[in-house]
Protein backbone atom coordinates (compact mmCIF):
# COMPACT_ATOMS: atom_id res chain seq x y z
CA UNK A 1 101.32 114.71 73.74
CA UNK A 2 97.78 114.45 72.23
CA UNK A 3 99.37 111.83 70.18
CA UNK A 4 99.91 109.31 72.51
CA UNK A 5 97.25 109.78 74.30
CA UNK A 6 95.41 109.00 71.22
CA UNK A 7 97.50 106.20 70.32
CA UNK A 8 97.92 104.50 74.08
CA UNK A 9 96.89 101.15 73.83
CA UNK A 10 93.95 99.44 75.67
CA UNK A 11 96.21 98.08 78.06
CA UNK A 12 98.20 100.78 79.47
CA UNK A 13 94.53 102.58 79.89
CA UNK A 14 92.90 100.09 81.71
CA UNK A 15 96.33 100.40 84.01
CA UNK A 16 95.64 104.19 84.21
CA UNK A 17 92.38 103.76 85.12
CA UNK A 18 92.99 100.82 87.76
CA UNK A 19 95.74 103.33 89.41
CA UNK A 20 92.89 105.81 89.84
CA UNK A 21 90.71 103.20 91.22
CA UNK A 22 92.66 101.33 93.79
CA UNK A 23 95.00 103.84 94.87
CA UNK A 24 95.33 107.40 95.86
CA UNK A 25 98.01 108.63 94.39
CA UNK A 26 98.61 111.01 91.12
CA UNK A 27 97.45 109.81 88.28
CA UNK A 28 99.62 108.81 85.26
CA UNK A 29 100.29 111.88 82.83
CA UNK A 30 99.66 111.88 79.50
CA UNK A 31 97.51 108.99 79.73
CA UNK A 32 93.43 108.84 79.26
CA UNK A 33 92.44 106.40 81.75
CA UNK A 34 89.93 103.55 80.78
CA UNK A 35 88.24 101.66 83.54
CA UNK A 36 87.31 98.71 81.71
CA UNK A 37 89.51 96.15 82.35
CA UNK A 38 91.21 97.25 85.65
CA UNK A 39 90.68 94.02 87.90
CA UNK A 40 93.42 91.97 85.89
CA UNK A 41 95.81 95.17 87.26
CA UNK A 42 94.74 94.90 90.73
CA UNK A 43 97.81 92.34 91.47
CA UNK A 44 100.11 94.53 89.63
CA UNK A 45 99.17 97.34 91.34
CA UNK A 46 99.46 95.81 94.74
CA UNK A 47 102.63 94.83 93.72
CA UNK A 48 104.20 98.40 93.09
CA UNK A 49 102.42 99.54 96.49
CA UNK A 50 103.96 96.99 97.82
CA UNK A 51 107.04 97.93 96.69
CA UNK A 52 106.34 101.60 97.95
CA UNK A 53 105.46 100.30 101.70
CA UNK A 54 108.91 98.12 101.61
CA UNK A 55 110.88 101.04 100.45
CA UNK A 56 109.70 102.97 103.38
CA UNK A 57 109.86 100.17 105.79
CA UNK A 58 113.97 100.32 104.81
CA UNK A 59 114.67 103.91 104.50
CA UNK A 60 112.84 104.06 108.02
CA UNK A 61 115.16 101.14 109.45
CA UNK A 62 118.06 102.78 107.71
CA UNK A 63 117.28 105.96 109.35
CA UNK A 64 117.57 104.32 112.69
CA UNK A 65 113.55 104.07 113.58
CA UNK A 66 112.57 101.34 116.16
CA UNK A 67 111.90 97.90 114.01
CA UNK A 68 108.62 97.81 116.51
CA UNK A 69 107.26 101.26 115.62
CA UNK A 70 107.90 100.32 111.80
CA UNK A 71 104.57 98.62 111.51
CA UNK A 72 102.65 101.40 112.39
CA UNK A 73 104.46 103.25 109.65
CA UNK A 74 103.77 101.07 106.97
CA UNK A 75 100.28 100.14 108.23
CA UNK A 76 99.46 104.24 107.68
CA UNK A 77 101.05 103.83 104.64
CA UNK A 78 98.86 101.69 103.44
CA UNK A 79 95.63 103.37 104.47
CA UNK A 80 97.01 106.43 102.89
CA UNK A 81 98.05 105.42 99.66
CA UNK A 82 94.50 103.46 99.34
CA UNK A 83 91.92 105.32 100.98
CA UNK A 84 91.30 102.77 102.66
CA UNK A 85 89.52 101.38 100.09
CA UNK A 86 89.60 98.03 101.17
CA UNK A 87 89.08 98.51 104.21
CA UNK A 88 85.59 99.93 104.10
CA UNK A 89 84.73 96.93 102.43
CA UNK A 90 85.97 94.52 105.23
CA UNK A 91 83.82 96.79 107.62
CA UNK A 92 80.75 96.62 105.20
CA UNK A 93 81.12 93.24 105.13
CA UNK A 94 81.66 92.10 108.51
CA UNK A 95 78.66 94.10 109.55
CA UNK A 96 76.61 92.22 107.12
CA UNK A 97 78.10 88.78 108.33
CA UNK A 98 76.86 89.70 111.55
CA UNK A 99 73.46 90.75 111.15
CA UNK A 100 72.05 87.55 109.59
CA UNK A 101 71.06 86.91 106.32
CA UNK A 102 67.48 88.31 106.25
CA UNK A 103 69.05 92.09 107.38
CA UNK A 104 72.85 91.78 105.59
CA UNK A 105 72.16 93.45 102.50
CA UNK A 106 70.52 96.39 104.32
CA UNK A 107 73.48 96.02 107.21
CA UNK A 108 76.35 96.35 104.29
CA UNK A 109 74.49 99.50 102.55
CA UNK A 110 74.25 101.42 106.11
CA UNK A 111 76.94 104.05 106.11
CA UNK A 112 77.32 103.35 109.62
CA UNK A 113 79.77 101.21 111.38
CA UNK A 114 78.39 98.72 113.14
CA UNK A 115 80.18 97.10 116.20
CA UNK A 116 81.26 94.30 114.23
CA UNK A 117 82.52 96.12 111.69
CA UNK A 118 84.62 98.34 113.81
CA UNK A 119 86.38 94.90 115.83
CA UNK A 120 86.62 93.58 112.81
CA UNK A 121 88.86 96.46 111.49
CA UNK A 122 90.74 96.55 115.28
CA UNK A 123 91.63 92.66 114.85
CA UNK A 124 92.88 92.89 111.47
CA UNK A 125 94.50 95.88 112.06
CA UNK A 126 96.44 94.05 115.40
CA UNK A 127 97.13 90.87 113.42
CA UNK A 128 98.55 92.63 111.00
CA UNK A 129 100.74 94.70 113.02
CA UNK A 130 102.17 91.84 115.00
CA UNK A 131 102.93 89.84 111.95
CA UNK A 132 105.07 92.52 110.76
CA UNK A 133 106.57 92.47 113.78
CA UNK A 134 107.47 88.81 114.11
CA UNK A 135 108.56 89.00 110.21
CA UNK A 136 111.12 91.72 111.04
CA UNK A 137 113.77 91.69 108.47
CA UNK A 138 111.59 89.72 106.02
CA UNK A 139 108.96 92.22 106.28
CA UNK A 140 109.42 94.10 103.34
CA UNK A 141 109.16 90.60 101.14
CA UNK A 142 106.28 89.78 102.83
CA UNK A 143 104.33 92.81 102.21
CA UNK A 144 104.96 92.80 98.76
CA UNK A 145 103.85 89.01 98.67
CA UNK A 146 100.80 89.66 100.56
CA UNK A 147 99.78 92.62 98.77
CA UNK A 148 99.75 90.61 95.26
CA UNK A 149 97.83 87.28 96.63
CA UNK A 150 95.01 89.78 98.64
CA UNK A 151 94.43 91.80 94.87
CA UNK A 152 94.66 88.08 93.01
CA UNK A 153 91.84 86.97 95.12
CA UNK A 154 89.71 89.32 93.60
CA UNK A 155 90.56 87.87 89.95
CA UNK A 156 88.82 84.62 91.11
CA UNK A 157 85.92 86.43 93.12
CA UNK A 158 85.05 88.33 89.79
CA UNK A 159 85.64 85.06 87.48
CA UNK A 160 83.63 82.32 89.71
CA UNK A 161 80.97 83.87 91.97
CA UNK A 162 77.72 86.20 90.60
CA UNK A 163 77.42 89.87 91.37
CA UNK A 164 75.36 90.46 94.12
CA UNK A 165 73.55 93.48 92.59
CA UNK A 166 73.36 92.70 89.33
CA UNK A 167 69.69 93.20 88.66
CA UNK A 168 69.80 96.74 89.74
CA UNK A 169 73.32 98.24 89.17
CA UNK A 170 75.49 95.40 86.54
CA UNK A 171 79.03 95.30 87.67
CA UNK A 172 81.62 96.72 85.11
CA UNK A 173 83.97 94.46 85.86
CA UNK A 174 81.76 91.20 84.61
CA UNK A 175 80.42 93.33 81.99
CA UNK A 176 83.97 93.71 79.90
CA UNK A 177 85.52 90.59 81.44
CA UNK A 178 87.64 88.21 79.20
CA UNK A 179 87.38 85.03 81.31
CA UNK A 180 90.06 83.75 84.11
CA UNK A 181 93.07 83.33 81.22
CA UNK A 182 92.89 86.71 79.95
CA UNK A 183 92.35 88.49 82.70
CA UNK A 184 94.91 86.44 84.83
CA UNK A 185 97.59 86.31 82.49
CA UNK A 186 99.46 89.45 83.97
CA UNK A 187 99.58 88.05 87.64
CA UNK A 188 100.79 84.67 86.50
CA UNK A 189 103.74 86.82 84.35
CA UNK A 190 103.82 88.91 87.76
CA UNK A 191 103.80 85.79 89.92
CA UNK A 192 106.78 83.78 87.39
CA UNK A 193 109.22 86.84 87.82
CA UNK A 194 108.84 87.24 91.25
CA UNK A 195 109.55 83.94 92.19
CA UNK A 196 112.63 84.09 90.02
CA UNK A 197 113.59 86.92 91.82
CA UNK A 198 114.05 85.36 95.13
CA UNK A 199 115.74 82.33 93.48
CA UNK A 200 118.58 84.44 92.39
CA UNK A 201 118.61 86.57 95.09
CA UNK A 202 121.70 86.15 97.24
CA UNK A 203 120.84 84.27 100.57
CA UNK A 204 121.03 81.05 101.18
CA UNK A 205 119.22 78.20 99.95
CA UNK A 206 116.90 77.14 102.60
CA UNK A 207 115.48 80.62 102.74
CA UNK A 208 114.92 80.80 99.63
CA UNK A 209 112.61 77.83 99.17
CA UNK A 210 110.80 78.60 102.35
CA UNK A 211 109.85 82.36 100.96
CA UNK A 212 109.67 80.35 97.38
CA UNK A 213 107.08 78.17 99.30
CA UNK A 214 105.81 80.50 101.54
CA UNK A 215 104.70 82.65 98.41
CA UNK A 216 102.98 79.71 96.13
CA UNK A 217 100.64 78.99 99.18
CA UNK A 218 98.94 82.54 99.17
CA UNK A 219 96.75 80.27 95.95
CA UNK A 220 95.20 78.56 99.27
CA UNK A 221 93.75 81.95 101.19
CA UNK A 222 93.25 83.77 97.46
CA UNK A 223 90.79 80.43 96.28
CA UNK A 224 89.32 79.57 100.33
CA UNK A 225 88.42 83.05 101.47
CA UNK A 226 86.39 84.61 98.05
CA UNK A 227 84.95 80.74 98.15
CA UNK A 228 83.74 81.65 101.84
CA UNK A 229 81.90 84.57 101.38
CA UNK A 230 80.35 83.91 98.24
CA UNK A 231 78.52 80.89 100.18
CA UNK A 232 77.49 82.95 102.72
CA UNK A 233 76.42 86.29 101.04
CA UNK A 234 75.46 84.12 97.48
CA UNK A 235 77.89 86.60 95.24
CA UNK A 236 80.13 89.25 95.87
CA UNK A 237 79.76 92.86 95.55
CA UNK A 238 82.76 95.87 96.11
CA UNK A 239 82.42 94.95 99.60
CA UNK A 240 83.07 91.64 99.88
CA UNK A 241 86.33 92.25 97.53
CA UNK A 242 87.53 94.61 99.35
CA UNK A 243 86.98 92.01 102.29
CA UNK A 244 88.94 89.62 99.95
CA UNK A 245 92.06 91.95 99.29
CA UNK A 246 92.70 92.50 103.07
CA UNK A 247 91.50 89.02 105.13
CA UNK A 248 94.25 87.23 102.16
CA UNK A 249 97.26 89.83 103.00
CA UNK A 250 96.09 89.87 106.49
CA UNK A 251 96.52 85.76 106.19
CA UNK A 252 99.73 85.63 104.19
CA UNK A 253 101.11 88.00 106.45
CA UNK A 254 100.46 85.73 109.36
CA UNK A 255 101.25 82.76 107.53
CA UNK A 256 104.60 83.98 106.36
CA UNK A 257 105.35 84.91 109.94
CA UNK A 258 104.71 81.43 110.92
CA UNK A 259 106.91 79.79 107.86
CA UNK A 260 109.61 82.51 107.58
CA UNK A 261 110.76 81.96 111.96
């Protein structure tokens, strides 16, 4: 055991360490997490949650729940298994959005929810829950498609916009980062399979190039929305990608609801 711990390579600890980081759940035995390199995970990671919230979505449906009360399920699911990680940030940064940008900084640090924050949170939360319901049966492809373009976004956030508090507290992420190649390389091998998995996936043809299509455009919301912030806040910080990860799923979601009926 203290062997391969000792001999796990670089990669499979900066995985660890990412599952520590963006998720709640156990951590990986027998494996000494690094947190170096954990943002080129994210998508890979949102992919197996993903997978997790699907799962539960069908064993629910199997097990006879109302398709309209499955949203809520998989909704709670996903606050669980993150912490809601993400969603602090989208508070945080809404707050900040709101209070101009003389008082944002000091808005965003304020442990307090601000009234912004907190509709902010309700709307997405809504949205999201009636795009599940409108995506019905394709909901559990959607969530796993959403969940991989909302932690992708974050790859370009890192790679193309400053750190906001640099000066004062360097972000580890830009301090070990590789550049947009390296540290993209496992969400385009991510991105390749999974479209080949709904091209051979038995359904019929039309289907398959709309969720084919349907899953190519979440480039659009993962470039626009990290794009939009940085302008207005001049950088990003753990806020505004955790802003990222959920306004891009909460988008996808919606948009795949829109393509998919």
């Amino acid at each position: 055991m203290r062997l391969f711990i000792l001999i796990s390579p670089k990669w499979l600890k900066d995985f660890a360490g990412g599952w520590i980081f963006y998720t709640t759940l156990p951590k990986i035995p027998k494996i000494n997490p690094s947190f170096n390199r954990i943002a080129r995970f994210a998508p890979l990671i949102g992919i197996l949650l993903g997978v997790i919230q699907s799962s539960i979505w069908l064993l629910l449906e199997k097990a006879g729940f109302s398709k309209e009360i499955l949203p809520f399920f998989i909704i709670s699911t996903n606050i669980f298994i993150t912490g809601g990680l993400h969603l602090d940030g989208l508070i945080d940064t809404a707050d900040g959005f709101a209070a101009g940008k003389e008082k944002r900084f000091k808005a965003m640090k304020d442990s307090r929810i601000g009234s912004i924050g907190l509709l902010s949170l309700v709307s997405i939360l809504f949205i999201q829950l009636a795009s599940l319901n409108k995506l019905n049966t394709f909901a559990p492809i959607a969530i796993i498609i959403s969940s991989f373009w909302g932690r992708f976004s974050t790859i370009l956030a890192i790679n193309y916009f400053p750190y906001l508090h640099r000066k004062i507290n360097p972000s580890f992420h830009h301090k070990h980062w590789k550049g947009f190649i390296k540290e993209s390389k496992v969400s385009f091998i991510i991105l390749f399979f999974m479209i080949f998995a709904i091209y051979i996936f038995p359904m019929e043809m039309v289907f398959s190039i709309k969720i084919i299509v349907a899953s190519l455009s979440g480039i659009i919301p993962s470039i626009y929305i990290p794009n939009l912030l940085a302008n207005y806040f001049e950088g990003h910080s753990g806020d505004t990608y955790g802003a990222c990860v959920v306004l891009v799923e909460t988008f996808m979601l919606f948009a795949l609801a829109l393509i998919l009926y």
